[in-house]
PDB file of N, CA and C in Angstrom:
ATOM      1  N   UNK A   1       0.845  -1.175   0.000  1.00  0.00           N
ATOM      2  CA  UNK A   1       0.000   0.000   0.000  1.00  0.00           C
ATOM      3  C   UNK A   1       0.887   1.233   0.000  1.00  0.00           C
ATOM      4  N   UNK A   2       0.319   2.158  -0.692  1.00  0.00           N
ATOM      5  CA  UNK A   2       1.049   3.444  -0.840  1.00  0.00           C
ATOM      6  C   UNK A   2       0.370   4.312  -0.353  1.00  0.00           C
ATOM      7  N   UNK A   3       1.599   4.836   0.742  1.00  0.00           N
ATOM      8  CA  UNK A   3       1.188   6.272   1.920  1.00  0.00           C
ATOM      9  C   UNK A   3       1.526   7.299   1.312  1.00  0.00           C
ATOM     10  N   UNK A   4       0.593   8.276   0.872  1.00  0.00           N
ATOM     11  CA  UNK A   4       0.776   9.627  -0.167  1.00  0.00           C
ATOM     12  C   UNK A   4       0.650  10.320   1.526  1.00  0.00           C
ATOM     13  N   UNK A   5       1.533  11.085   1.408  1.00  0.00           N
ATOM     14  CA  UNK A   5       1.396  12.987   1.703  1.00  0.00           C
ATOM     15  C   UNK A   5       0.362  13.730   1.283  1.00  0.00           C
ATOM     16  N   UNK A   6      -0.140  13.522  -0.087  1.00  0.00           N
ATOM     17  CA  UNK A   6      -1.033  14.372  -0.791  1.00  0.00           C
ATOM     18  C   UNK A   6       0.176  15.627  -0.512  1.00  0.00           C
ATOM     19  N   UNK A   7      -0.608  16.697  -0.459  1.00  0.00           N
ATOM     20  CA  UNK A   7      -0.021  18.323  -0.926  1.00  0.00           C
ATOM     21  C   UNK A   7       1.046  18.269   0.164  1.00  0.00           C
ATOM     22  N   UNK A   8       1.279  17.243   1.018  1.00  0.00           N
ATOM     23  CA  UNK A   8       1.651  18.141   2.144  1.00  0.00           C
ATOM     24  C   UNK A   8       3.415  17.984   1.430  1.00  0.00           C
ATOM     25  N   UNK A   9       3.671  17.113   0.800  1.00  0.00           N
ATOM     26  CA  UNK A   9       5.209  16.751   0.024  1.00  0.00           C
ATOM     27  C   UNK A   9       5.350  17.828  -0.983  1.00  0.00           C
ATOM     28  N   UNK A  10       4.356  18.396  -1.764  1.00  0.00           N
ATOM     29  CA  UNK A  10       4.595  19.166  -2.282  1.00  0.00           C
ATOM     30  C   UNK A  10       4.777  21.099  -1.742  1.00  0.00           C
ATOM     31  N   UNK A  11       4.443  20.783  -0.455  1.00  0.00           N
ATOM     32  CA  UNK A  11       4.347  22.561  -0.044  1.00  0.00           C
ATOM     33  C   UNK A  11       5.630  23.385   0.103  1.00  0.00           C
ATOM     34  N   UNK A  12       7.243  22.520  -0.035  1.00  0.00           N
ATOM     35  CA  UNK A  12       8.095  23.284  -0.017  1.00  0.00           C
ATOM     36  C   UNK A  12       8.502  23.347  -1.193  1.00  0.00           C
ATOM     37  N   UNK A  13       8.168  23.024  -2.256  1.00  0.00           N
ATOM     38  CA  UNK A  13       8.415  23.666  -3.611  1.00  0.00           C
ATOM     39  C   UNK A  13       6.997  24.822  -3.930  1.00  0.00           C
ATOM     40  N   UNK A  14       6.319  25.229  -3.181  1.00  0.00           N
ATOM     41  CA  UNK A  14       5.225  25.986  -3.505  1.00  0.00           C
ATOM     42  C   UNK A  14       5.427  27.617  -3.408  1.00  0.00           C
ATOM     43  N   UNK A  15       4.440  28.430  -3.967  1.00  0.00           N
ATOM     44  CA  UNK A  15       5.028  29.685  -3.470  1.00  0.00           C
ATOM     45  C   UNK A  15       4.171  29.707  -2.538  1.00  0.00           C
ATOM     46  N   UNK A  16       4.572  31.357  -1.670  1.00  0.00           N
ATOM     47  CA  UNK A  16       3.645  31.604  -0.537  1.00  0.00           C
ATOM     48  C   UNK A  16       1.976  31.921  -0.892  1.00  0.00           C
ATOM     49  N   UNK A  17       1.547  32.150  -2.557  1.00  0.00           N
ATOM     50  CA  UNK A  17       0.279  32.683  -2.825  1.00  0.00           C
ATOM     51  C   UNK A  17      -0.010  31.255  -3.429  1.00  0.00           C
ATOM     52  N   UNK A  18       0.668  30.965  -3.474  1.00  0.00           N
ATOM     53  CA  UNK A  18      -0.381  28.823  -3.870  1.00  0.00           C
ATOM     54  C   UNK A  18      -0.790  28.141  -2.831  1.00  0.00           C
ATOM     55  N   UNK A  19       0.630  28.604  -1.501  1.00  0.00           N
ATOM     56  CA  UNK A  19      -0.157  27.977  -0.089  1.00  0.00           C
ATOM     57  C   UNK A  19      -1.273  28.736   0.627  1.00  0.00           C
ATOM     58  N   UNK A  20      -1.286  29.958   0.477  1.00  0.00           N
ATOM     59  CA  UNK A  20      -2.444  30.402   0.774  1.00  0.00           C
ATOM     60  C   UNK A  20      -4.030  30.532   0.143  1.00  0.00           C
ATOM     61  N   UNK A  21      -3.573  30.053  -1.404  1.00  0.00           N
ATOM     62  CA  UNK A  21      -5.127  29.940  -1.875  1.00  0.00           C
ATOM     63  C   UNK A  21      -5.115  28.402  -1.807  1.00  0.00           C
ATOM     64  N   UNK A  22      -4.369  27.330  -1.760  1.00  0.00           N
ATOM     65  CA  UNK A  22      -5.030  25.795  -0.812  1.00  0.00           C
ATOM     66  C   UNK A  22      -5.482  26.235   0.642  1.00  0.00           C
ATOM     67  N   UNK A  23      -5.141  26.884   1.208  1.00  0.00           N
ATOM     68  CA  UNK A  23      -5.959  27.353   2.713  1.00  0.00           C
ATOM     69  C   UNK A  23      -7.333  28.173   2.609  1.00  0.00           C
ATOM     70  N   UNK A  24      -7.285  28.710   1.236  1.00  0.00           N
ATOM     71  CA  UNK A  24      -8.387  29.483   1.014  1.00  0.00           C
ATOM     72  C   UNK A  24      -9.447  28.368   0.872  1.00  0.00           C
ATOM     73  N   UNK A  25      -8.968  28.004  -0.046  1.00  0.00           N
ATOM     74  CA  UNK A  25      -9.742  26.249  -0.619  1.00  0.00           C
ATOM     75  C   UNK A  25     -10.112  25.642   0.327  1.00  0.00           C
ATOM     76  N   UNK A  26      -9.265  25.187   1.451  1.00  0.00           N
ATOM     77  CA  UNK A  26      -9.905  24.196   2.481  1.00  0.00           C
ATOM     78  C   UNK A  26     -10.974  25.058   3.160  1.00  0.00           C
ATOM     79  N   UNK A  27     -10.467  26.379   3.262  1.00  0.00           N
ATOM     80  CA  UNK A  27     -12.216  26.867   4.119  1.00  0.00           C
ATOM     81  C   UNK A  27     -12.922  26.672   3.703  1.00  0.00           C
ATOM     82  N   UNK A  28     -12.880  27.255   2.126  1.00  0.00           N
ATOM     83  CA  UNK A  28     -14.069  27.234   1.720  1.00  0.00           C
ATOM     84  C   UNK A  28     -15.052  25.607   1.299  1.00  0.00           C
ATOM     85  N   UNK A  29     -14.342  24.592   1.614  1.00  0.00           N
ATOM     86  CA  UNK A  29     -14.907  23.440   1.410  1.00  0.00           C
ATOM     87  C   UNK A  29     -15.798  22.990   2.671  1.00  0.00           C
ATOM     88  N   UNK A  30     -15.009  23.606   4.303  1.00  0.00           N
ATOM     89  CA  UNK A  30     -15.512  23.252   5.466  1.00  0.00           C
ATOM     90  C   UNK A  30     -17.236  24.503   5.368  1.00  0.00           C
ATOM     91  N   UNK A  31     -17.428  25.702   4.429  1.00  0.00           N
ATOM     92  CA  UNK A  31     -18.466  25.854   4.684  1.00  0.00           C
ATOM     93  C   UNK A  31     -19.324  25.474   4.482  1.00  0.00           C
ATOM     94  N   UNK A  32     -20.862  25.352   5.426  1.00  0.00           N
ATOM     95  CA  UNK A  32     -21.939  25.088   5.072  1.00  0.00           C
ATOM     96  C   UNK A  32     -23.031  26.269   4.610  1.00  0.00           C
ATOM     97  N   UNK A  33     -24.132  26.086   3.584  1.00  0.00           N
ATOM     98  CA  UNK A  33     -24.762  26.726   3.377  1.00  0.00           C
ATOM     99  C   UNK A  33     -26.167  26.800   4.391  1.00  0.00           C
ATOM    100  N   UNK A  34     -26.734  27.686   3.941  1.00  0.00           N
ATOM    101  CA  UNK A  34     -28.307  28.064   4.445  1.00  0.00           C
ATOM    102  C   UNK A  34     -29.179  26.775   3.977  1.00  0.00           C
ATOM    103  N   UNK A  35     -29.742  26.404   5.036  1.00  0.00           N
ATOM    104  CA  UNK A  35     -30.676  24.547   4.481  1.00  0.00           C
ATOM    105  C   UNK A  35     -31.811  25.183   3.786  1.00  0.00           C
ATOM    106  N   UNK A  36     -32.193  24.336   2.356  1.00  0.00           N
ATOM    107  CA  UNK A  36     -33.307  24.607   1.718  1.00  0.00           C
ATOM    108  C   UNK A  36     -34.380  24.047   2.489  1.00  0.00           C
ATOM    109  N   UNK A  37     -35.338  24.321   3.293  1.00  0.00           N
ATOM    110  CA  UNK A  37     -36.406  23.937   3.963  1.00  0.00           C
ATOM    111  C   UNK A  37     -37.886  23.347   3.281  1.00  0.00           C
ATOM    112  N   UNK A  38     -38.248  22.578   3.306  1.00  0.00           N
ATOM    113  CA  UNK A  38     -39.811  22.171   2.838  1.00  0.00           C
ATOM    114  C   UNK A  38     -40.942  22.928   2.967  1.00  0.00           C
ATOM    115  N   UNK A  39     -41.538  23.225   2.773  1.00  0.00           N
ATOM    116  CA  UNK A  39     -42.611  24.230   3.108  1.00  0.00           C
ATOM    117  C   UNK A  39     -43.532  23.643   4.810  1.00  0.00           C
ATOM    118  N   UNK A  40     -43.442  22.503   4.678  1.00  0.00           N
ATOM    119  CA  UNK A  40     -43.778  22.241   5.822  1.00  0.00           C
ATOM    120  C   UNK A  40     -43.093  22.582   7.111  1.00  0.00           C
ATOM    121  N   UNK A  41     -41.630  22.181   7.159  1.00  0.00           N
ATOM    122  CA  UNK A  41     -40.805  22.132   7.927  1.00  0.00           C
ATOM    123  C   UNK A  41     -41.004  24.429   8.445  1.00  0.00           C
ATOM    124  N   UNK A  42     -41.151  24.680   7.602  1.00  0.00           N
ATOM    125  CA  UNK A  42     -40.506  26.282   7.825  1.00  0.00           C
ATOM    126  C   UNK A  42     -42.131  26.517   8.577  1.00  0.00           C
ATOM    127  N   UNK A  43     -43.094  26.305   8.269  1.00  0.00           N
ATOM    128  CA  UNK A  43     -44.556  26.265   9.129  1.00  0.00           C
ATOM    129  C   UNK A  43     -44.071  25.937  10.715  1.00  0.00           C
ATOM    130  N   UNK A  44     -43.493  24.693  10.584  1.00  0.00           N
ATOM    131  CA  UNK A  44     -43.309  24.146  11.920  1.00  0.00           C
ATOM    132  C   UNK A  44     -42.292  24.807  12.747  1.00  0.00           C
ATOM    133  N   UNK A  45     -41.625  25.467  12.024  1.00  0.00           N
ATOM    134  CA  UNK A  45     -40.379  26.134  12.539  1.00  0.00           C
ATOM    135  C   UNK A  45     -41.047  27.966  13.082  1.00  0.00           C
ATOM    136  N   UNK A  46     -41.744  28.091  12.280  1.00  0.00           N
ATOM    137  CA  UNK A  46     -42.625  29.454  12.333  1.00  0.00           C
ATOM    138  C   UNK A  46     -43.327  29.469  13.397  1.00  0.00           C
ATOM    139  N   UNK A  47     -44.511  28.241  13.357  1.00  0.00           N
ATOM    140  CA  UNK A  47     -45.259  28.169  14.789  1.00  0.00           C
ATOM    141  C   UNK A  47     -43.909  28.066  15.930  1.00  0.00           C
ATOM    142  N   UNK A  48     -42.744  27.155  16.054  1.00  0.00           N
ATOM    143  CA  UNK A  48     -42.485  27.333  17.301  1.00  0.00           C
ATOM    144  C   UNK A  48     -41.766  28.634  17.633  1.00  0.00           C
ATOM    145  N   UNK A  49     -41.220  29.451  16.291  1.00  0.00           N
ATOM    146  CA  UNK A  49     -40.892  30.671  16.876  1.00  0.00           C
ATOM    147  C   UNK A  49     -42.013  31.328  17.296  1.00  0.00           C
ATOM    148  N   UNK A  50     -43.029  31.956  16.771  1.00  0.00           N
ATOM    149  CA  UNK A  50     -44.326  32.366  17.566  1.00  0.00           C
ATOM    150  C   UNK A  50     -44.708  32.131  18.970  1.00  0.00           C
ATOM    151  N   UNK A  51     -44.799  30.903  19.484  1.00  0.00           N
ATOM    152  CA  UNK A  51     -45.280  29.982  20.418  1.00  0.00           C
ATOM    153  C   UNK A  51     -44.031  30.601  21.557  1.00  0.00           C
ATOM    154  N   UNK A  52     -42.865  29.987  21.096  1.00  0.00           N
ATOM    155  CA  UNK A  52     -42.054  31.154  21.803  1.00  0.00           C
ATOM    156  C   UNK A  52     -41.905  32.262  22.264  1.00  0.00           C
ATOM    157  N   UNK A  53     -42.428  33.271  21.031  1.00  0.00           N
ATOM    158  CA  UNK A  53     -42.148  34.477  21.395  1.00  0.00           C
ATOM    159  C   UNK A  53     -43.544  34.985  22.554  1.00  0.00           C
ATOM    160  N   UNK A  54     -44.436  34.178  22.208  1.00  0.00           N
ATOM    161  CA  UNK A  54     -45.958  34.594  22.388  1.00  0.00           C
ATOM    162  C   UNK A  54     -45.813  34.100  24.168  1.00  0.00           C
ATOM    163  N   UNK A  55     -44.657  33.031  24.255  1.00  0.00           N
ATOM    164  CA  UNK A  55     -45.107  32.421  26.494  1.00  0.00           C
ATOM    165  C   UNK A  55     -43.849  32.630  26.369  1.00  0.00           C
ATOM    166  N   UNK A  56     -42.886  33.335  26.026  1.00  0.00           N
ATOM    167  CA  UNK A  56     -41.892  34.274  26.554  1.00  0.00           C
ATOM    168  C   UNK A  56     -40.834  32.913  26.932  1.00  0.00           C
ATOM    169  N   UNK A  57     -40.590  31.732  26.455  1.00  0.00           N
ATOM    170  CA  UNK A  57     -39.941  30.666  26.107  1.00  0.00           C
ATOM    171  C   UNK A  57     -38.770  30.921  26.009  1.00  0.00           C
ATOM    172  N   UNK A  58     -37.397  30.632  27.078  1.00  0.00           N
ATOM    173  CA  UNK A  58     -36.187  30.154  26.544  1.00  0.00           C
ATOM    174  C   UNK A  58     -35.768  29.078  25.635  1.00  0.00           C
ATOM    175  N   UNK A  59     -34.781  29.591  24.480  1.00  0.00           N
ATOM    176  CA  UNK A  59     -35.125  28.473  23.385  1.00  0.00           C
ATOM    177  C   UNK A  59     -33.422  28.457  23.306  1.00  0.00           C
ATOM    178  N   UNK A  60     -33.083  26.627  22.164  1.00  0.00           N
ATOM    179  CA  UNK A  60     -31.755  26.883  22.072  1.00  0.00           C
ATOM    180  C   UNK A  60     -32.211  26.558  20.533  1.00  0.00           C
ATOM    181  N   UNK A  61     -31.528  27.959  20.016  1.00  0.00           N
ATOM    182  CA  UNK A  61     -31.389  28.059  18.216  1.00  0.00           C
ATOM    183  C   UNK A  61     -30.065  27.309  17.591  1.00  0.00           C
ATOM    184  N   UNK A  62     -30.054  27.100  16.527  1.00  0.00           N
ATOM    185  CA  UNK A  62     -28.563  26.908  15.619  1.00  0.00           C
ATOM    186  C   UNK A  62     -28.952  27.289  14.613  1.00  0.00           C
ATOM    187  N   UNK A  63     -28.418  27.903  14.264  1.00  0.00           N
ATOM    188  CA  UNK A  63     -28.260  28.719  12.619  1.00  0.00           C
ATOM    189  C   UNK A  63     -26.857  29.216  12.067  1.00  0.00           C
ATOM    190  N   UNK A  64     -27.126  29.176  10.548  1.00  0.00           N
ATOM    191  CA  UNK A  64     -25.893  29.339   9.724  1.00  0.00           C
ATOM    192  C   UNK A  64     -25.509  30.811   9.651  1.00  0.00           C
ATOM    193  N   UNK A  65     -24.734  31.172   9.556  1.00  0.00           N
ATOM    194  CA  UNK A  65     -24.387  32.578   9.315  1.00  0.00           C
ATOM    195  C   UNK A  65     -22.918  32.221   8.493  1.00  0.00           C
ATOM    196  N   UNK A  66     -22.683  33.515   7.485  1.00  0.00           N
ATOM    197  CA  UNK A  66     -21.380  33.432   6.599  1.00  0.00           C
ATOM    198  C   UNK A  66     -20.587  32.024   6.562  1.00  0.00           C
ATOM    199  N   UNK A  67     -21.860  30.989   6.468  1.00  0.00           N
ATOM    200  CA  UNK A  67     -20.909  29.337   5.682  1.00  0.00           C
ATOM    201  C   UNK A  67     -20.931  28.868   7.478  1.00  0.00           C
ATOM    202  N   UNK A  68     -21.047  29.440   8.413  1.00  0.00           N
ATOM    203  CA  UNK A  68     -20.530  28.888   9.581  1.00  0.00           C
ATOM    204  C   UNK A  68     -21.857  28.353  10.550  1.00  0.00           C
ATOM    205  N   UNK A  69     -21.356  27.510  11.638  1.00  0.00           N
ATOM    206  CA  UNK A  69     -22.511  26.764  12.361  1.00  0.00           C
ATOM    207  C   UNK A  69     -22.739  27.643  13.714  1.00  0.00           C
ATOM    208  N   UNK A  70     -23.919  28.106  13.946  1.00  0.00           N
ATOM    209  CA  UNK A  70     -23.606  28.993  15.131  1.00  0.00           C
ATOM    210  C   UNK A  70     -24.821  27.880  15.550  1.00  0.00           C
ATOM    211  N   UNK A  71     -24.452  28.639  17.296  1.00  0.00           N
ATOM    212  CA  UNK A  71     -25.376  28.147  18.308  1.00  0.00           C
ATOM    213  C   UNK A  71     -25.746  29.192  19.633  1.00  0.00           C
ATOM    214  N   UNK A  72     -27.282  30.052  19.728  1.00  0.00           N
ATOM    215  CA  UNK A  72     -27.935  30.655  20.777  1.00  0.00           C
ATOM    216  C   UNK A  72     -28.213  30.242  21.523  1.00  0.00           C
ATOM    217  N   UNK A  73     -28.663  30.672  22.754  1.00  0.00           N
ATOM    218  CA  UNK A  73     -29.549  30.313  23.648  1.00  0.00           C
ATOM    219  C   UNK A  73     -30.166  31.401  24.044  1.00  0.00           C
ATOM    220  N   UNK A  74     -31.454  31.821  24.309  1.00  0.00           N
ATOM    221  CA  UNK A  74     -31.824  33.216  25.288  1.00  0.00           C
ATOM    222  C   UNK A  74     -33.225  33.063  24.631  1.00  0.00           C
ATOM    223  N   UNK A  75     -34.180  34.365  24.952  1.00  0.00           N
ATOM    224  CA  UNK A  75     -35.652  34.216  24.484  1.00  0.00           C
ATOM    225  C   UNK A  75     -35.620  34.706  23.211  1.00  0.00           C
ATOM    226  N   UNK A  76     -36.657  35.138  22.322  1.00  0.00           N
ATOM    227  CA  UNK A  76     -36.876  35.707  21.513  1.00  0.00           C
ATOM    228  C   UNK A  76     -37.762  37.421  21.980  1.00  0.00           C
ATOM    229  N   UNK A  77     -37.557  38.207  21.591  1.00  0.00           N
ATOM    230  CA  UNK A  77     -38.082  39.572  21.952  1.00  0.00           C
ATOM    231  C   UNK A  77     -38.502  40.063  20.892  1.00  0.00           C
ATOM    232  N   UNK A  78     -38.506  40.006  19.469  1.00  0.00           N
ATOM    233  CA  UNK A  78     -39.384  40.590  18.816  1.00  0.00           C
ATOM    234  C   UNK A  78     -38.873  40.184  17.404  1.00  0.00           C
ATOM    235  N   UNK A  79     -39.911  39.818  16.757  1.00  0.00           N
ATOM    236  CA  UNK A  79     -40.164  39.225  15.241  1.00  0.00           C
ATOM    237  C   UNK A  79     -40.323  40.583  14.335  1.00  0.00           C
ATOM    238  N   UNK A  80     -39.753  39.942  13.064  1.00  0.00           N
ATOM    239  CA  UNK A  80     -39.992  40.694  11.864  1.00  0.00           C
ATOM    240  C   UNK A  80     -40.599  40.425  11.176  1.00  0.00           C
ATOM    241  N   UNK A  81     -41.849  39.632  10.302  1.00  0.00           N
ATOM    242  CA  UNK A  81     -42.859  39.169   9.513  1.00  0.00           C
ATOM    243  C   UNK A  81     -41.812  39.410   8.595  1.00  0.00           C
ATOM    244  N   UNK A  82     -41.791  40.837   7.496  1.00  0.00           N
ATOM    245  CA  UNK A  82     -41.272  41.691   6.209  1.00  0.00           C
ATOM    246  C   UNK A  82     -39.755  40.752   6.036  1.00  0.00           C
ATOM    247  N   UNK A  83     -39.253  40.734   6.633  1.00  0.00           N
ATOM    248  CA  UNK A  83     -37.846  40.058   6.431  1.00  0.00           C
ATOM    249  C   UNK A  83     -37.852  38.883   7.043  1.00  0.00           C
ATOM    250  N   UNK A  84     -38.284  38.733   7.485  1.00  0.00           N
ATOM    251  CA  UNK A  84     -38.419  37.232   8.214  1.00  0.00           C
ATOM    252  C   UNK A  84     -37.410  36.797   9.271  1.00  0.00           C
ATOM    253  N   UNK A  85     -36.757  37.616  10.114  1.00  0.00           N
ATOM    254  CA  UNK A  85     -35.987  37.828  11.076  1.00  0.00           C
ATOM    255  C   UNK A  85     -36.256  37.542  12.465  1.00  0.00           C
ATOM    256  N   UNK A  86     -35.832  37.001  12.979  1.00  0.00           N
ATOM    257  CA  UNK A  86     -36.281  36.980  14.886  1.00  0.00           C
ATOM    258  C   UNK A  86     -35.364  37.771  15.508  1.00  0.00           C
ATOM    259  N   UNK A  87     -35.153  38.400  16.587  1.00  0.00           N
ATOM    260  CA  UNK A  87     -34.381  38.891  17.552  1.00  0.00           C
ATOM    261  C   UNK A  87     -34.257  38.121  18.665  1.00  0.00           C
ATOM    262  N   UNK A  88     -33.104  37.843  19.074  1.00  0.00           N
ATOM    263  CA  UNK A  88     -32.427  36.875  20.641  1.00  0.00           C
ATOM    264  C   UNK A  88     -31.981  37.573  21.322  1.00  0.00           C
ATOM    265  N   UNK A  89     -32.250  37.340  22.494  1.00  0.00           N
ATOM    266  CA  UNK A  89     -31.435  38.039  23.423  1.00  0.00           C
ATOM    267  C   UNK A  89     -31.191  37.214  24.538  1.00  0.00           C
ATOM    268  N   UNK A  90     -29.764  37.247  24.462  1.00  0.00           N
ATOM    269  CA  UNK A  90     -29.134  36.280  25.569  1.00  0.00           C
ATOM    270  C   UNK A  90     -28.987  36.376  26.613  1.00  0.00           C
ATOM    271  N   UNK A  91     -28.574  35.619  27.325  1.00  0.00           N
ATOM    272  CA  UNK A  91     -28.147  36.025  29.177  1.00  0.00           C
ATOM    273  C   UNK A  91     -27.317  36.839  29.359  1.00  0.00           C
ATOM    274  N   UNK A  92     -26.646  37.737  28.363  1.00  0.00           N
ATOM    275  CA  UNK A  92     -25.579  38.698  28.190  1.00  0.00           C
ATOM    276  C   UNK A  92     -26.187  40.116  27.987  1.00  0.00           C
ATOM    277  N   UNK A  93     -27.662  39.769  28.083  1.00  0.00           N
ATOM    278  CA  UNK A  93     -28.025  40.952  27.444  1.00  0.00           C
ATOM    279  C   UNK A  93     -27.255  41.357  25.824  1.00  0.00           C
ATOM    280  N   UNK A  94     -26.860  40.317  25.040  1.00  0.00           N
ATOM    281  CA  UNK A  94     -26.681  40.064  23.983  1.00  0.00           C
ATOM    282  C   UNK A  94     -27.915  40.181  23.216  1.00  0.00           C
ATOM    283  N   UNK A  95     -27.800  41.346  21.958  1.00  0.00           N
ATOM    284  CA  UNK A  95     -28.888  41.120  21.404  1.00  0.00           C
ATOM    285  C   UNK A  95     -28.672  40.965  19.489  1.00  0.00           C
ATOM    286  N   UNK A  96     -29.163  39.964  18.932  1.00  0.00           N
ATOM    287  CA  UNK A  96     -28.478  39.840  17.323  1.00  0.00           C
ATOM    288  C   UNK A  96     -30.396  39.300  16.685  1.00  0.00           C
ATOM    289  N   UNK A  97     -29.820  39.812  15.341  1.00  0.00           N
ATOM    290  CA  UNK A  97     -31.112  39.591  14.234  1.00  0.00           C
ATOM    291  C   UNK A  97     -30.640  37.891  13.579  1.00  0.00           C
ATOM    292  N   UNK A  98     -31.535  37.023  13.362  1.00  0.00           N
ATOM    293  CA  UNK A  98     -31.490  36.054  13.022  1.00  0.00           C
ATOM    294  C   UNK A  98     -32.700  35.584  12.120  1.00  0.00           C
ATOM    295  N   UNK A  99     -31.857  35.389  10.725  1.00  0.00           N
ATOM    296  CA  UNK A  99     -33.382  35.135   9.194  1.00  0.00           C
ATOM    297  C   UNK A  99     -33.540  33.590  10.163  1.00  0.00           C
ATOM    298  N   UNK A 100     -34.972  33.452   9.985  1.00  0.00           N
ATOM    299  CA  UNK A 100     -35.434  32.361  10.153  1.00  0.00           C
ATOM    300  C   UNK A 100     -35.154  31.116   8.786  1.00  0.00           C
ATOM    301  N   UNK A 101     -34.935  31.743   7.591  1.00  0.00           N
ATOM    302  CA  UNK A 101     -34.260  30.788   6.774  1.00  0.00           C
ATOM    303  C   UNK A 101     -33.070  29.873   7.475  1.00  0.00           C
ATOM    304  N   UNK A 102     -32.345  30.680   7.727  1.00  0.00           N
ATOM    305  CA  UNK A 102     -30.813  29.874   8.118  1.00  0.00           C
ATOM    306  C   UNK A 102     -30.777  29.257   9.331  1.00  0.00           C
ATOM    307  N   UNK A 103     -31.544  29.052  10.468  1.00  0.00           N
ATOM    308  CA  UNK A 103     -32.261  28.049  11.023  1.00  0.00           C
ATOM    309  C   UNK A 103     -32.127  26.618  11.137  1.00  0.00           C
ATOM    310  N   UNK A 104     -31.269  26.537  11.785  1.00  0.00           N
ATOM    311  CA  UNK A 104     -31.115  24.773  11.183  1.00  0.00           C
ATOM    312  C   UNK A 104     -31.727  24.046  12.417  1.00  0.00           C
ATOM    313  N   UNK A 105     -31.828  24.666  13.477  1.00  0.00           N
ATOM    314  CA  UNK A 105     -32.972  23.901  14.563  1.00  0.00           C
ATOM    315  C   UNK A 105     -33.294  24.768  15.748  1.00  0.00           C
ATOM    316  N   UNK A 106     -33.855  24.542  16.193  1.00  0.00           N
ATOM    317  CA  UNK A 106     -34.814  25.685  17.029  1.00  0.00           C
ATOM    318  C   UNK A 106     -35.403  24.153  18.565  1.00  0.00           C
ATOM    319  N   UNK A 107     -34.943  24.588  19.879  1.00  0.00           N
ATOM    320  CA  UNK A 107     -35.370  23.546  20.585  1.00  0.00           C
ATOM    321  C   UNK A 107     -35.796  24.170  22.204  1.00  0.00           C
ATOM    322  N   UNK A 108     -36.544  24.240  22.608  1.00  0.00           N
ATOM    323  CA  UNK A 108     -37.064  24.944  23.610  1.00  0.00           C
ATOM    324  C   UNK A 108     -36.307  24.639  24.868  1.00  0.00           C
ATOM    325  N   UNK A 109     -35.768  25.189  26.106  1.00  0.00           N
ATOM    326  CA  UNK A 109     -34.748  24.963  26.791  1.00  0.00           C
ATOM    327  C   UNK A 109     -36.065  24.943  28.169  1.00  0.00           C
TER     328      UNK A 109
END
């Protein structure tokens, strides 16, 4: 069996702007996008933001932002219908806008 290096045998013959666009490359492979949702699923996701916002519910969110996996916790304080946005606000008195598109799960704490 043959043990390749892959790139890594080749990086001292490389220049410094070839090793940095393979680093560019590997990020950009580790990002994830915004999940295409079912029409059902985004209903179900809608009622529990509502339901939330409506009995004042600590919730734990995950959503995508710029390719990356984030994770909230805190209530919701006020919805946007027009853009489709929620507002969180954390135990930090942290407060950030979040599209309900990018949403990848929503779980009541």
């Amino acid at each position: 069996m043959i043990r390749d290096r892959g790139a890594k045998k080749w990086v001292s013959l490389m220049l410094p702007e070839h090793r940095e666009q393979l680093a560019r490359l590997a990020r950009q492979e580790e990002l994830i996008s915004e999940p295409a949702w079912v029409d059902e699923y985004l209903e179900e996701l809608e009622w529990k933001v509502q339901t939330a916002y409506a009995q004042h519910r600590f919730i734990r969110l995950e959503y995508v932002v710029d390719g990356e996996r984030r994770t909230q916790q805190g209530l919701i304080t006020a919805l946007d219908p027009l853009l489709g946005q929620v507002r969180i606000e954390t135990e930090g008195v942290e407060r950030s806008w979040v599209s309900v598109r990018s949403i990848i799960s929503l779980e009541w704490v």
